[in-house]
C-alpha atoms as a PDB file:
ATOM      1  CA  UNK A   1     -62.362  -2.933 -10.262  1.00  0.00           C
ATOM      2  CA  UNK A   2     -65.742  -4.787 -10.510  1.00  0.00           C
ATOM      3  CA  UNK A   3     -67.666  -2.103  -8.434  1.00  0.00           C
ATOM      4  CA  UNK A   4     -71.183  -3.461  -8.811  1.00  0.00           C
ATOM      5  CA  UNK A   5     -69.607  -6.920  -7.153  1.00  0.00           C
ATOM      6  CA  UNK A   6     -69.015  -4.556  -3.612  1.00  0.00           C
ATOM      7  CA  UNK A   7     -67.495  -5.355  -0.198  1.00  0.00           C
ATOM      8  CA  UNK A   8     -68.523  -9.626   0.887  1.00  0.00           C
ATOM      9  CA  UNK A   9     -69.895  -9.801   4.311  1.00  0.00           C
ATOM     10  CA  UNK A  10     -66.717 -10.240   5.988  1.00  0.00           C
ATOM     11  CA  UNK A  11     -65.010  -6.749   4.763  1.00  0.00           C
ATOM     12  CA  UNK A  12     -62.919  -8.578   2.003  1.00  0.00           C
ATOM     13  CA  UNK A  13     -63.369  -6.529  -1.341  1.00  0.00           C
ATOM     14  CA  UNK A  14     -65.200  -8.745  -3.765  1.00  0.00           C
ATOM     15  CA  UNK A  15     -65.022  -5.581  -6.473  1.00  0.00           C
ATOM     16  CA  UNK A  16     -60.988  -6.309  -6.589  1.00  0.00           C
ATOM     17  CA  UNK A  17     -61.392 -10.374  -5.761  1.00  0.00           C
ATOM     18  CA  UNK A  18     -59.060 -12.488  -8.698  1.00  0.00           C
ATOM     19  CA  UNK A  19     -61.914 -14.700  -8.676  1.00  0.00           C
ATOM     20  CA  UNK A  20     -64.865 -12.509  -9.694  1.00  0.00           C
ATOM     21  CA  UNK A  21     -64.474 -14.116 -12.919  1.00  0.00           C
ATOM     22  CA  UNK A  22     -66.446 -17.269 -11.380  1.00  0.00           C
ATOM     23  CA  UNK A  23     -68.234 -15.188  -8.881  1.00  0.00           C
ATOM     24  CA  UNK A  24     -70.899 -12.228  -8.675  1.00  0.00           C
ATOM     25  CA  UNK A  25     -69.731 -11.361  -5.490  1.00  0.00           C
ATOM     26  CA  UNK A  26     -70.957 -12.073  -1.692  1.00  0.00           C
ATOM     27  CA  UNK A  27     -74.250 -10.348  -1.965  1.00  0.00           C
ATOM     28  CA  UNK A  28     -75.110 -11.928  -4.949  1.00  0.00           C
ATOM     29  CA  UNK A  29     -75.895 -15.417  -3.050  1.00  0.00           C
ATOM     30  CA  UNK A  30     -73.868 -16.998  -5.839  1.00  0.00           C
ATOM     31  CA  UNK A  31     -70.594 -16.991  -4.138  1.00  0.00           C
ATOM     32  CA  UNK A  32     -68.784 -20.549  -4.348  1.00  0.00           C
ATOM     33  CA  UNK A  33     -67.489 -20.754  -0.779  1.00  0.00           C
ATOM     34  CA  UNK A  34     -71.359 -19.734   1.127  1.00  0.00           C
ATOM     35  CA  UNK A  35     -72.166 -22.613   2.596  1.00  0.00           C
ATOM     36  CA  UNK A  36     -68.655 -22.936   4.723  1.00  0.00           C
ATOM     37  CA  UNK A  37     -68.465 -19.285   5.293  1.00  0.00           C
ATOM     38  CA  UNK A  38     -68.171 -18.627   8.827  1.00  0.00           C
ATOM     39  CA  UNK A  39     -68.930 -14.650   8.535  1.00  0.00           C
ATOM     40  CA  UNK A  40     -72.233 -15.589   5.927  1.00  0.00           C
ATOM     41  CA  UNK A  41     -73.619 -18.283   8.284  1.00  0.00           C
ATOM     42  CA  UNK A  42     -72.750 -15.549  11.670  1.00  0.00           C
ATOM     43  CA  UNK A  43     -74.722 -12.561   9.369  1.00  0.00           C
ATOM     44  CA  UNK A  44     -77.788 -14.220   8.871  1.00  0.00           C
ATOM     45  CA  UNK A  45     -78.056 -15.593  12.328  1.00  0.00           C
ATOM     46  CA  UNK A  46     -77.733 -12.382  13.572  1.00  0.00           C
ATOM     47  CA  UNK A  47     -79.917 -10.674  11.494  1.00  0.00           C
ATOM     48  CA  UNK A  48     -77.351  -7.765  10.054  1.00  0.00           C
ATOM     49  CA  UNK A  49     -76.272  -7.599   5.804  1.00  0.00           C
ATOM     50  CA  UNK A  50     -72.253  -7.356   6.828  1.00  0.00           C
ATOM     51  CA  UNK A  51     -69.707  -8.195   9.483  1.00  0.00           C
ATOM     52  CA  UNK A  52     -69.610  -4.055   9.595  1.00  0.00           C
ATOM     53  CA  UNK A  53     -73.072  -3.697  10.382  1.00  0.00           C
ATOM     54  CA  UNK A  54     -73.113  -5.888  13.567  1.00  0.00           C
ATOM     55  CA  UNK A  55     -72.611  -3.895  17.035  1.00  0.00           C
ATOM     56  CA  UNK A  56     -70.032  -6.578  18.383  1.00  0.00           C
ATOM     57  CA  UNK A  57     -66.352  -6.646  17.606  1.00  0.00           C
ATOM     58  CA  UNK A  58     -65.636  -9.465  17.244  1.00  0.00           C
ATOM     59  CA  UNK A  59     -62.427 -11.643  15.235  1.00  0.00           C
ATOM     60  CA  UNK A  60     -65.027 -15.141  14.188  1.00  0.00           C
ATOM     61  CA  UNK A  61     -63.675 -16.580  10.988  1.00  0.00           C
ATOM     62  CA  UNK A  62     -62.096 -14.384   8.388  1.00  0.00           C
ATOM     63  CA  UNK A  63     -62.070 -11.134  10.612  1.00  0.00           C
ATOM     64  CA  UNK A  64     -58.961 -13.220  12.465  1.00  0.00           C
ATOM     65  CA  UNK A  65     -56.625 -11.871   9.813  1.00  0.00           C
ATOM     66  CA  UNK A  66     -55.908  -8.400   9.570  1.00  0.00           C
ATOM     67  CA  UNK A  67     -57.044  -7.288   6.376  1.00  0.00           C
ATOM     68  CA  UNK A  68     -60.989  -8.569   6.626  1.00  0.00           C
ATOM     69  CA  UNK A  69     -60.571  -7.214  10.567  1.00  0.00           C
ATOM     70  CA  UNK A  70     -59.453  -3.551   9.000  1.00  0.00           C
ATOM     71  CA  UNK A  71     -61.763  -3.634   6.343  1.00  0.00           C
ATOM     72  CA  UNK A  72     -64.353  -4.349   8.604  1.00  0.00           C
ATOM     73  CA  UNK A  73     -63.388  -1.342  11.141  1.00  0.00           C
ATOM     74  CA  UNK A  74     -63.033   1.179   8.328  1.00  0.00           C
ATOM     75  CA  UNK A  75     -66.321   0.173   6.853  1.00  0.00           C
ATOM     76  CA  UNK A  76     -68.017   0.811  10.294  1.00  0.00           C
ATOM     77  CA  UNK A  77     -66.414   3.973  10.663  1.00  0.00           C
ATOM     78  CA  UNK A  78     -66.637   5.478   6.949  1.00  0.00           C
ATOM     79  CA  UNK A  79     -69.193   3.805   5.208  1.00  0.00           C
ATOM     80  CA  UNK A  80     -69.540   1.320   2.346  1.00  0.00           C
ATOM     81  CA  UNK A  81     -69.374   4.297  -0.427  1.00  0.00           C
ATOM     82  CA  UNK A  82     -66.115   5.512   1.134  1.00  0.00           C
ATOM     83  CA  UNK A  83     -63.763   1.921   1.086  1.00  0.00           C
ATOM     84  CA  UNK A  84     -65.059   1.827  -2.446  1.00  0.00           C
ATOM     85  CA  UNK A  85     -63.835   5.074  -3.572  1.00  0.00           C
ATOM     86  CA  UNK A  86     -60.810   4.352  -1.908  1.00  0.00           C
ATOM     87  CA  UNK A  87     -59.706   1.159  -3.119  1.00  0.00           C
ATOM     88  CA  UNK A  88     -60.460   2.588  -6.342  1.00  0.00           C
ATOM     89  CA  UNK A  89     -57.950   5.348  -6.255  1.00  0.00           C
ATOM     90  CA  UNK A  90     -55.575   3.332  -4.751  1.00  0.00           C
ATOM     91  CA  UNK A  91     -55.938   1.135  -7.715  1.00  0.00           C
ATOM     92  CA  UNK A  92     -55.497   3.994 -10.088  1.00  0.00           C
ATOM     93  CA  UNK A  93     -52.334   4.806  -8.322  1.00  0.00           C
ATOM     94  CA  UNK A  94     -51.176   1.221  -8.254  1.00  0.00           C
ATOM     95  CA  UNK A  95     -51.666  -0.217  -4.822  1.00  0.00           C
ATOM     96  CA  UNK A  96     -52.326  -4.091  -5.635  1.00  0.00           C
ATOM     97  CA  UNK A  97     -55.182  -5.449  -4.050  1.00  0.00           C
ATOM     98  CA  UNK A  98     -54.249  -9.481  -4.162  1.00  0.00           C
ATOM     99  CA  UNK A  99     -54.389 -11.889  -6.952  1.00  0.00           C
ATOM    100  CA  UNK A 100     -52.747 -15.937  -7.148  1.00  0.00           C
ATOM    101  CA  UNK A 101     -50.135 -16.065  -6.465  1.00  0.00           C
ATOM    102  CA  UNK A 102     -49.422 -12.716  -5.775  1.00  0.00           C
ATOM    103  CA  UNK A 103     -49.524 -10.777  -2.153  1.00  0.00           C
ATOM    104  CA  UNK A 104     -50.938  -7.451  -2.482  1.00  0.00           C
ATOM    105  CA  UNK A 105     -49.846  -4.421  -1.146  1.00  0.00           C
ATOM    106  CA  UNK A 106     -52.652  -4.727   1.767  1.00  0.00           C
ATOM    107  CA  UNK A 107     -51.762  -8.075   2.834  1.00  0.00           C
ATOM    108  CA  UNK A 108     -48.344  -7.071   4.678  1.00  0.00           C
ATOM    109  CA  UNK A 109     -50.079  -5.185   7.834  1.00  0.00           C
ATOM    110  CA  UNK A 110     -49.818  -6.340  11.321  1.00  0.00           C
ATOM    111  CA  UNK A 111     -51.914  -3.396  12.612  1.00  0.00           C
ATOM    112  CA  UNK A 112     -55.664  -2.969  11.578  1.00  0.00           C
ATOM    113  CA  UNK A 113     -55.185   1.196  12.661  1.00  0.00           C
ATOM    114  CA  UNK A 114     -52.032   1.074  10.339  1.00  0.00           C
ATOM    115  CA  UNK A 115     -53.935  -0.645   7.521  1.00  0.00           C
ATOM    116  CA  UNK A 116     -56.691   1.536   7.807  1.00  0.00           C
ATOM    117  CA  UNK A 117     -54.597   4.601   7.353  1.00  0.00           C
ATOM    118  CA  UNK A 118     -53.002   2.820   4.360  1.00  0.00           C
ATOM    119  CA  UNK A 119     -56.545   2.240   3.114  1.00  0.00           C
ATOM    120  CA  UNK A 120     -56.978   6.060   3.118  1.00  0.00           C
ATOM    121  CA  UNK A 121     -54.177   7.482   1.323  1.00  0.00           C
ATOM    122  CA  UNK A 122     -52.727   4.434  -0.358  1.00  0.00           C
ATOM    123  CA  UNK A 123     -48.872   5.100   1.146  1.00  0.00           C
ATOM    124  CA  UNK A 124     -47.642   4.544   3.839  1.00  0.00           C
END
C-alpha cells in the first residue's frame, strides 16, 4: 500500500490502485484519466477536495458502482485517516483490493452498508 498516494476524489483507493506505478495518485493532479473524470470535473465546480466532502448524496459518475459509493459513505462518516488504516489491515490480513485482471475481494458487494461493514473488519 502506497499510503502517501491516498483516497482519489471519488472514494476509490489510489494507495492500493494497480496503476500507481504510472500515477501519483488523484490529488497529485497527475492522474492520467483527469480530464474525463466525471467526480474531478463535479469537485472543482463545487468547490469541495473529495466526493466525501460534498453535502449532497449523490451517485454522478463513478459513485454509480458500489464500491466508490461505499467508499465515499464510510469516508464521510469515519474520516480519511480511518479508511486508510483500514484498508491497510485488511491488506495485512489478505483482503485483495483489485488489480488486472483480477476482482478483489471488495468488488463483489451489492450493498454499500454491507461493504462498509466489510471495510471495517475485513470478513464478512
Amino acid at each position: 500500500m502506497k499510503r502517501e498516494l491516498g483516497i482519489g476524489k471519488c472514494g476509490l483507493a489510489c494507495c492500493l490502485c494497480s496503476e500507481n506505478a504510472s500515477c501519483a495518485g488523484c490529488d497529485s493532479g497527475s492522474c492520467p484519466d483527469s480530464e474525463r473524470c466525471e467526480n474531478r470535473a463535479c469537485c472543482m465546480k463545487r468547490g469541495v477536495s473529495h466526493c466525501y466532502a460534498c453535502e449532497r448524496d449523490c451517485k454522478k459518475g463513478l459513485l454509480s458502482k458500489i464500491k466508490p459509493y461505499g467508499f465515499t459513505l464510510f469516508l464521510k462518516r469515519y474520516g480519511v485517516e480511518r479508511l486508510l488504516d483500514c484498508l491497510a489491515e485488511n491488506e495485512k490480513s489478505g483482503v485483495v483490493y483489485h488489480r488486472e485482471g483480477i476482482h478483489g475481494d471488495y468488488d463483489s458487494f451489492d450493498d454499500a452498508e454491507k461493504l462498509i461493514e466489510f471495510i471495517q473488519h475485513g470478513s464478512r
